[in-house]
C-alpha atoms as a PDB file:
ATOM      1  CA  UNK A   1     -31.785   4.286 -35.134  1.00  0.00           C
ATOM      2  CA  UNK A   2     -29.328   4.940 -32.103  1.00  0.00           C
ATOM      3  CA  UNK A   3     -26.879   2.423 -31.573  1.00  0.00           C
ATOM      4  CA  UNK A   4     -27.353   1.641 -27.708  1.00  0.00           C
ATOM      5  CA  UNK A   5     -24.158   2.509 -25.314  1.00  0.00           C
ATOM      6  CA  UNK A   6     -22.891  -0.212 -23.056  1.00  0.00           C
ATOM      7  CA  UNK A   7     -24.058  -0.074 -19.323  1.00  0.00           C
ATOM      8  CA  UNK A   8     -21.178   1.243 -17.619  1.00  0.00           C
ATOM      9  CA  UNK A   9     -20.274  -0.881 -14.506  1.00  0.00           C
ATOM     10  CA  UNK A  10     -21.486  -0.197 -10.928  1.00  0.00           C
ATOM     11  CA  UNK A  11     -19.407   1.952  -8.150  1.00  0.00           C
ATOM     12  CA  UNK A  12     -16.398   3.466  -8.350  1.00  0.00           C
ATOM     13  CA  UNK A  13     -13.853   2.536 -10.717  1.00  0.00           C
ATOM     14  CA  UNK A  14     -10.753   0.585  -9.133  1.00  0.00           C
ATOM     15  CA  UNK A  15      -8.085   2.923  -8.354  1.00  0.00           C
ATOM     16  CA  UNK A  16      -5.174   1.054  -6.609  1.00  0.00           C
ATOM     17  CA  UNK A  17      -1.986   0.148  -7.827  1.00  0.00           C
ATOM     18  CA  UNK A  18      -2.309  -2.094 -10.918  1.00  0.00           C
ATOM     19  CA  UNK A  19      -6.197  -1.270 -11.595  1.00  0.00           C
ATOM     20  CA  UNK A  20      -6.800  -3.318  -8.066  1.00  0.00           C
ATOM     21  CA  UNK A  21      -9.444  -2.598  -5.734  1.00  0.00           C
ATOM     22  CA  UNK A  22      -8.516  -0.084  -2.682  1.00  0.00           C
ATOM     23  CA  UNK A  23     -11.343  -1.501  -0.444  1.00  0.00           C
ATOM     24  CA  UNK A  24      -9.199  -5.233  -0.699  1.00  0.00           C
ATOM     25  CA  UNK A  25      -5.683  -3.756   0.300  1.00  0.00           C
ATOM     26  CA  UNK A  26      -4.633  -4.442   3.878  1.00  0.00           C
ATOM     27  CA  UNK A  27      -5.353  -2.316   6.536  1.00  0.00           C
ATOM     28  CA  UNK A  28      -3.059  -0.883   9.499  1.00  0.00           C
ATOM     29  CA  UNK A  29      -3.043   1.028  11.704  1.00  0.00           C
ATOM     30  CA  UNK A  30      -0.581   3.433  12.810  1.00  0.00           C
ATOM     31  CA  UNK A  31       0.316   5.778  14.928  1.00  0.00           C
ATOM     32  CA  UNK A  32       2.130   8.975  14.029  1.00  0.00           C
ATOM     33  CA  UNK A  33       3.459  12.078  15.477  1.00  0.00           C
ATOM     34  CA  UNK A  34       1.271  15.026  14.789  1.00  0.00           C
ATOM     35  CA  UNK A  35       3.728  17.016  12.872  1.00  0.00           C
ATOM     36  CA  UNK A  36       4.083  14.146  10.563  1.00  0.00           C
ATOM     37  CA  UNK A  37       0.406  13.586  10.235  1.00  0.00           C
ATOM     38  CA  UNK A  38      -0.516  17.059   9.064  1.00  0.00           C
ATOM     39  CA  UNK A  39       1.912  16.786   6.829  1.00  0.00           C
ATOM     40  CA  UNK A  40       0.528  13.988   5.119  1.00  0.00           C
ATOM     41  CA  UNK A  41      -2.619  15.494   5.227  1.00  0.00           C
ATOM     42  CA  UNK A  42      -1.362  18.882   3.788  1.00  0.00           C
ATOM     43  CA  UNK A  43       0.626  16.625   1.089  1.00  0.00           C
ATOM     44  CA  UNK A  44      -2.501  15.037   0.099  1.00  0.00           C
ATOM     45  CA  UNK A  45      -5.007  18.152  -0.084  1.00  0.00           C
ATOM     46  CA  UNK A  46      -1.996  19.689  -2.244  1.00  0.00           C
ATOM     47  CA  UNK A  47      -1.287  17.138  -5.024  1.00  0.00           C
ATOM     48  CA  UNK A  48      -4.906  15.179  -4.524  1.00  0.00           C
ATOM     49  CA  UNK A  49      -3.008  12.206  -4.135  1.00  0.00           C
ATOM     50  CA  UNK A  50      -4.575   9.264  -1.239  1.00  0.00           C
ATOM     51  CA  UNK A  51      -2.474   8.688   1.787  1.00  0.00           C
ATOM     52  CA  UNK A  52      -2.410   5.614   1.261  1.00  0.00           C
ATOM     53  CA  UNK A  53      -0.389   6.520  -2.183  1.00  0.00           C
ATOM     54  CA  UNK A  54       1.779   8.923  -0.844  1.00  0.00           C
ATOM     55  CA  UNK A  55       3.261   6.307   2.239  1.00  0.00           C
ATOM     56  CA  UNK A  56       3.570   3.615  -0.459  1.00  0.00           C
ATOM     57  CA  UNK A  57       5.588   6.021  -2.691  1.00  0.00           C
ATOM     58  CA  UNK A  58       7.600   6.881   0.728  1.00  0.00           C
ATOM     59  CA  UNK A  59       8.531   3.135   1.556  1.00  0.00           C
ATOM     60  CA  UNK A  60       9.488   2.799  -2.619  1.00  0.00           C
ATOM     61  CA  UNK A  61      11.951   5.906  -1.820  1.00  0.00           C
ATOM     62  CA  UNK A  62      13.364   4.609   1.257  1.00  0.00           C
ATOM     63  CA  UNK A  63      13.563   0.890  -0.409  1.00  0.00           C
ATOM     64  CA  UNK A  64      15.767   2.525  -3.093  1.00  0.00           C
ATOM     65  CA  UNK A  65      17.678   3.837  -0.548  1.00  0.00           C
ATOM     66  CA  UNK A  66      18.963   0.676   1.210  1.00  0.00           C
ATOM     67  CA  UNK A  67      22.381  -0.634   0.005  1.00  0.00           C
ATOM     68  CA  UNK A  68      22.561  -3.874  -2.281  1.00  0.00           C
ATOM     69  CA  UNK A  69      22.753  -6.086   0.844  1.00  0.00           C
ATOM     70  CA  UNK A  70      20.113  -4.487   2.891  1.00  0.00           C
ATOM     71  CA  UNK A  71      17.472  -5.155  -0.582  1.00  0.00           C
ATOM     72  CA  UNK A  72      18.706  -8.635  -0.723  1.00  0.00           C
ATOM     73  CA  UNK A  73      18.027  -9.096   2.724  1.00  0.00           C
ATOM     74  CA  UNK A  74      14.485  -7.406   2.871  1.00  0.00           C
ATOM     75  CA  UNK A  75      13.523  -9.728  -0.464  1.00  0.00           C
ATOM     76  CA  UNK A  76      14.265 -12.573   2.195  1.00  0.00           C
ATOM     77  CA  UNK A  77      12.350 -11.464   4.726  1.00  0.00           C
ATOM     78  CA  UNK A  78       9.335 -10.302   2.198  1.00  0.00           C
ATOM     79  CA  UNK A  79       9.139 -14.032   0.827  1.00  0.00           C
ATOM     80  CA  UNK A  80       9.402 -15.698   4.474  1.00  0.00           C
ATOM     81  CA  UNK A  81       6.713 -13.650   5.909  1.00  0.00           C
ATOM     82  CA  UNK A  82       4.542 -14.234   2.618  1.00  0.00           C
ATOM     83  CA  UNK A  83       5.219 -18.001   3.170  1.00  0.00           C
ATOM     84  CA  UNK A  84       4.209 -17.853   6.897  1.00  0.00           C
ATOM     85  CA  UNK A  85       7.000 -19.069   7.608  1.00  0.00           C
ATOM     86  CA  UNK A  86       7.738 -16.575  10.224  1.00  0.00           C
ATOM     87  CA  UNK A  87       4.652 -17.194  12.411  1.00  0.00           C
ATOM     88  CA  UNK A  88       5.770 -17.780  15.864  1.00  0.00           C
ATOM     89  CA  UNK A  89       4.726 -21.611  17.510  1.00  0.00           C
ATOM     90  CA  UNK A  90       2.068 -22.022  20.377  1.00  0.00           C
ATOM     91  CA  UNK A  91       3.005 -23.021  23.636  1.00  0.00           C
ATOM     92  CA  UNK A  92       1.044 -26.515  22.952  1.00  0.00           C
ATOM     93  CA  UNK A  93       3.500 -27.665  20.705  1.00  0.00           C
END
C-alpha cells in the first residue's frame, strides 16, 4: 500500500525576511529618479532578487555606514516612532 503524502499548503510559500509573509510588509511609496529606477530594475532582472530585497539590503549598507553615534541615535528614533510617541497633537487639544 502507498503511504499517502501530506497536502502541501495553499499559495505561495512565504518569502520575506524571517519566513514572513511579503503581502503583510508595509507599503510606500516612492518616488525616484529614472536613472535610479532602471537601475533597480536592471539589478533585479540580473540577480532575480525583489526590489523590495535589494532597497532593504541598501538601507542595511548605509546603516553600517553611520558612525557609532549616528546608530545610537537612529535606535532612538526607531523605538520612539514604534512607540508612537512621535505622532504630532491635534489642534483640539
Amino acid at each position: 500500500m502507498a503511504t499517502k503524502k501530506p497536502a502541501r499548503p495553499r499559495g505561495r510559500r512565504p518569502v520575506g525576511l524571517n519566513g514572513e509573509k511579503v503581502s503583510e510588509y508595509p507599503q510606500v511609496m516612492i518616488r525616484l529618479p529614472h536613472r535610479t529606477k532602471t537601475t533597480l530594475d536592471a539589478l533585479s532582472g540580473l540577480t532575480g532578487t525583489p526590489i523590495w530585497r535589494l532597497v532593504d539590503q541598501a538601507v542595511d549598507v548605509y546603516v553600517q555606514a553611520l558612525s557609532e553615534n549616528e546608530r545610537k541615535l537612529l535606535l532612538g528614533v526607531r523605538l520612539r516612532r514604534a512607540s508612537g510617541s512621535n505622532r504630532k497633537k491635534s489642534r483640539r487639544e
